[in-house]
N, C-alpha and C. Protein backbone atom coordinates (compact mmCIF):
# COMPACT_ATOMS: atom_id res chain seq x y z
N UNK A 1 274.73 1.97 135.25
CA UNK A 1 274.92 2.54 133.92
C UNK A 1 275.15 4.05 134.08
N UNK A 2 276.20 4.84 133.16
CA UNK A 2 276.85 6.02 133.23
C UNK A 2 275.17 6.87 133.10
N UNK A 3 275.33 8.13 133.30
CA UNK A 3 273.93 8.69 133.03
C UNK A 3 274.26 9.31 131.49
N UNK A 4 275.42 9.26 131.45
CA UNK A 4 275.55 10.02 129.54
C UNK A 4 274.99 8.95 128.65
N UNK A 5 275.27 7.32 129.02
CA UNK A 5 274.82 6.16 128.24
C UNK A 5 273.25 6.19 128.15
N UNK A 6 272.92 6.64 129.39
CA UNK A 6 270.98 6.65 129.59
C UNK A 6 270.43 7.68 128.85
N UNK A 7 271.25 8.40 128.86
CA UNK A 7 270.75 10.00 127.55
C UNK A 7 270.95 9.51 126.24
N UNK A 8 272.05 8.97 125.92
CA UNK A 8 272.06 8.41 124.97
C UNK A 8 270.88 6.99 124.03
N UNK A 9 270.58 6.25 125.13
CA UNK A 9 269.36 5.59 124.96
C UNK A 9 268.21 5.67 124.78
N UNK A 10 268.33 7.18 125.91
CA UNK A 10 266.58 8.14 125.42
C UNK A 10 266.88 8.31 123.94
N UNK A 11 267.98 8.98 123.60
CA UNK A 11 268.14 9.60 122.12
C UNK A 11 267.36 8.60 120.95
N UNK A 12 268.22 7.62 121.31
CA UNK A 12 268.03 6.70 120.44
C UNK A 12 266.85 6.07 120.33
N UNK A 13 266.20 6.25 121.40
CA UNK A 13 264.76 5.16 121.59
C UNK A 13 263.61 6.13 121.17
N UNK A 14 263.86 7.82 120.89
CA UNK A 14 263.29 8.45 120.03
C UNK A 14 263.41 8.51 118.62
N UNK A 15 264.22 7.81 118.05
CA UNK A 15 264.77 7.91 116.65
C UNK A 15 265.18 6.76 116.22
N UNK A 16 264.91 6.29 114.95
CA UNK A 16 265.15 5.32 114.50
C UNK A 16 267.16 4.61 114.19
N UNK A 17 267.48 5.71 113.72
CA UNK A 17 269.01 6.09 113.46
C UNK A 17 269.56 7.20 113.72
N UNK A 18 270.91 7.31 114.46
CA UNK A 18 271.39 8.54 114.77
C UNK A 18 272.53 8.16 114.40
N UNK A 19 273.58 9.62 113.71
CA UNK A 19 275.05 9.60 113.58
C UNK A 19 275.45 9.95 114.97
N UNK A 20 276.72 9.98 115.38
CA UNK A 20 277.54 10.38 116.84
C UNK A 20 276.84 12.28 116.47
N UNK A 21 277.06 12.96 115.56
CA UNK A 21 276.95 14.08 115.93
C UNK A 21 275.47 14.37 116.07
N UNK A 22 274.52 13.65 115.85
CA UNK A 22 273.34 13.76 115.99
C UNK A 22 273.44 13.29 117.34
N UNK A 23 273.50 12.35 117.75
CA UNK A 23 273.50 12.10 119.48
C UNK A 23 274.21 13.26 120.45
N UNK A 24 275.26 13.74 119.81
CA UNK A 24 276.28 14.85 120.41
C UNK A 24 275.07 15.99 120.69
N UNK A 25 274.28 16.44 119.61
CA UNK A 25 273.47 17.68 119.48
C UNK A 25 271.82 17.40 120.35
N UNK A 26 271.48 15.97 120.23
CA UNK A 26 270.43 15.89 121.21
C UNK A 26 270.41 15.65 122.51
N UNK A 27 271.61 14.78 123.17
CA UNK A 27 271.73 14.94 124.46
C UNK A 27 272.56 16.05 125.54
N UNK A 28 273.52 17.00 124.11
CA UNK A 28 274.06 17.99 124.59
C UNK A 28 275.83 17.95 125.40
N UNK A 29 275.95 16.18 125.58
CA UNK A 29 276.96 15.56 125.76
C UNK A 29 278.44 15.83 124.53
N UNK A 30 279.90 15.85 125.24
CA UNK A 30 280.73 16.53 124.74
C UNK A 30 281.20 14.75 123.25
N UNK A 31 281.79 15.10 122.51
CA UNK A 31 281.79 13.79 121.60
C UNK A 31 282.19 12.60 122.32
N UNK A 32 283.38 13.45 123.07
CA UNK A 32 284.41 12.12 124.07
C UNK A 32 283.40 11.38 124.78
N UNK A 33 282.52 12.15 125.54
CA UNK A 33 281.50 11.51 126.63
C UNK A 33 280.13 10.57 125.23
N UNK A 34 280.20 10.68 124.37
CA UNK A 34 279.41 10.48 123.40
C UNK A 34 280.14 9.07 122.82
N UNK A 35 281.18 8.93 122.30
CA UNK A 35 281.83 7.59 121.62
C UNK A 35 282.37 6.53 122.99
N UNK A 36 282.73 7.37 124.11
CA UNK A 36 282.91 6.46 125.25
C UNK A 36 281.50 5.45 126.07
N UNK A 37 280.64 6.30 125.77
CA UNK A 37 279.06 5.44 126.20
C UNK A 37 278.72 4.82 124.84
N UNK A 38 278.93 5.28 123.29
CA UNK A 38 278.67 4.08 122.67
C UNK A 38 279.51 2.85 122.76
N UNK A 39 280.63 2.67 123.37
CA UNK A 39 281.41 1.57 123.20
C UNK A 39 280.90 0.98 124.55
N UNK A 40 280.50 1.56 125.70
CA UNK A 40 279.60 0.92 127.10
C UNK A 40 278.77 0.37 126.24
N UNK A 41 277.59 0.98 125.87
CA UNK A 41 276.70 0.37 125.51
C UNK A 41 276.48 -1.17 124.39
N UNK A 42 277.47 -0.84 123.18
CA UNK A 42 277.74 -1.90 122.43
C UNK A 42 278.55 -3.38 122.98
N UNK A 43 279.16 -2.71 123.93
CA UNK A 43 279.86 -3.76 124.58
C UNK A 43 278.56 -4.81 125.34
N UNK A 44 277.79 -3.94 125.79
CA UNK A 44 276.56 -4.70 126.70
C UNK A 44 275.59 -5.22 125.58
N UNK A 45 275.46 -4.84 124.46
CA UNK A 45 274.63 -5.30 123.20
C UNK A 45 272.99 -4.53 123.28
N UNK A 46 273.21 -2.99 124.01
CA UNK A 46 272.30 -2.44 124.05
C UNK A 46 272.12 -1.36 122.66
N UNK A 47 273.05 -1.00 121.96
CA UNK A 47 273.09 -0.64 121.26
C UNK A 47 273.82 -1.21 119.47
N UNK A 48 273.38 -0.96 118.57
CA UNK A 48 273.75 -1.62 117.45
C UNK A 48 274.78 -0.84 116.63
N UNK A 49 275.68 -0.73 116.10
CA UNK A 49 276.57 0.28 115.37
C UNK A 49 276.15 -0.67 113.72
N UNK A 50 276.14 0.18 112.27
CA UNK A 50 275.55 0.09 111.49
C UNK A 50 276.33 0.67 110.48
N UNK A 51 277.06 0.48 109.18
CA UNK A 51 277.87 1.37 108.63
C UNK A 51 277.27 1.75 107.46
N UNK A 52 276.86 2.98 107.08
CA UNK A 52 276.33 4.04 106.13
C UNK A 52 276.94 3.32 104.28
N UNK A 53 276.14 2.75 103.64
CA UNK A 53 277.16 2.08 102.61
C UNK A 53 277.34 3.48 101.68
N UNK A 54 276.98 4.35 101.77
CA UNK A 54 277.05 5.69 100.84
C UNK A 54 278.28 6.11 101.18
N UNK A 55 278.72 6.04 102.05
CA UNK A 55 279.61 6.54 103.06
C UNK A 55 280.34 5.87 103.94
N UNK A 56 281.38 4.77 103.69
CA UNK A 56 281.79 4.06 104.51
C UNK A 56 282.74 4.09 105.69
N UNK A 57 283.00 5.78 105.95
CA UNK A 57 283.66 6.07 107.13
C UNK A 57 282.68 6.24 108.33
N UNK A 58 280.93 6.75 107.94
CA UNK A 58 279.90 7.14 108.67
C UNK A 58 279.44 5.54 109.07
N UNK A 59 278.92 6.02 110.67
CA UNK A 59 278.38 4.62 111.57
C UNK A 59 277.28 5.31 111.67
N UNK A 60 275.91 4.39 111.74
CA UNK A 60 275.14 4.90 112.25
C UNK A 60 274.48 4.07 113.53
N UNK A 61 273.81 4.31 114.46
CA UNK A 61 273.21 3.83 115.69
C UNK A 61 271.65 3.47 115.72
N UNK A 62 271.66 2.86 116.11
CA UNK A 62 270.14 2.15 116.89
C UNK A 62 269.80 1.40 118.26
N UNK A 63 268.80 1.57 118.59
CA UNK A 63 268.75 0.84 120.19
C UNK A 63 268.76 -0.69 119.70
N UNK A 64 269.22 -1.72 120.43
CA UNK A 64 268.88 -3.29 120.33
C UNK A 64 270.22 -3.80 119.41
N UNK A 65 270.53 -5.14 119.68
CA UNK A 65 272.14 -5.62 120.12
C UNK A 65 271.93 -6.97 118.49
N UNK A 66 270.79 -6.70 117.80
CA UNK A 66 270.57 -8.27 116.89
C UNK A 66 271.61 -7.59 116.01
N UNK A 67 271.65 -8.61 115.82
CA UNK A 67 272.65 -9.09 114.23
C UNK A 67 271.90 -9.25 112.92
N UNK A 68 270.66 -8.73 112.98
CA UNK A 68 269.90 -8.33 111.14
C UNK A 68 270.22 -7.13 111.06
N UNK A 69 271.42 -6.89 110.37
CA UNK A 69 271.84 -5.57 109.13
C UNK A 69 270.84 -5.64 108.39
N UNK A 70 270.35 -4.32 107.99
CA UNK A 70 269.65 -3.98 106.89
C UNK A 70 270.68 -3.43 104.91
């Protein structure tokens, strides 16, 4: 596993939900290196992508691969 994806997992496994620019600002990782390890990760079902209904261009993130949307 990339080590930007493992920063990214710490991120997440401190926080309940993160946007990309919130992950961008806590692991310090550039966006590119940031949307390229969420698509590693989702691909492996380590991570969940989530879409903001206030806001339906915004994704938001969580650790764990289930299929219960809130």
């Amino acid at each position: 596993m990339p080590k930007s994806a493992r920063k990214i997992l710490l991120a997440l496994s401190s926080s309940s939900y993160l946007k990309q620019k919130e992950i961008q600002r806590l692991t310090g990782l550039s966006i590119r290196s940031v949307k390229g390890s969420l698509i590693f990760l989702k691909e492996r079902k380590l991570v969940q992508e989530l879409v903001v209904l206030e806001d339906m261009r915004c994704r938001v993130y969580r650790v764990g691969g289930g299929n219960d949307e809130r």
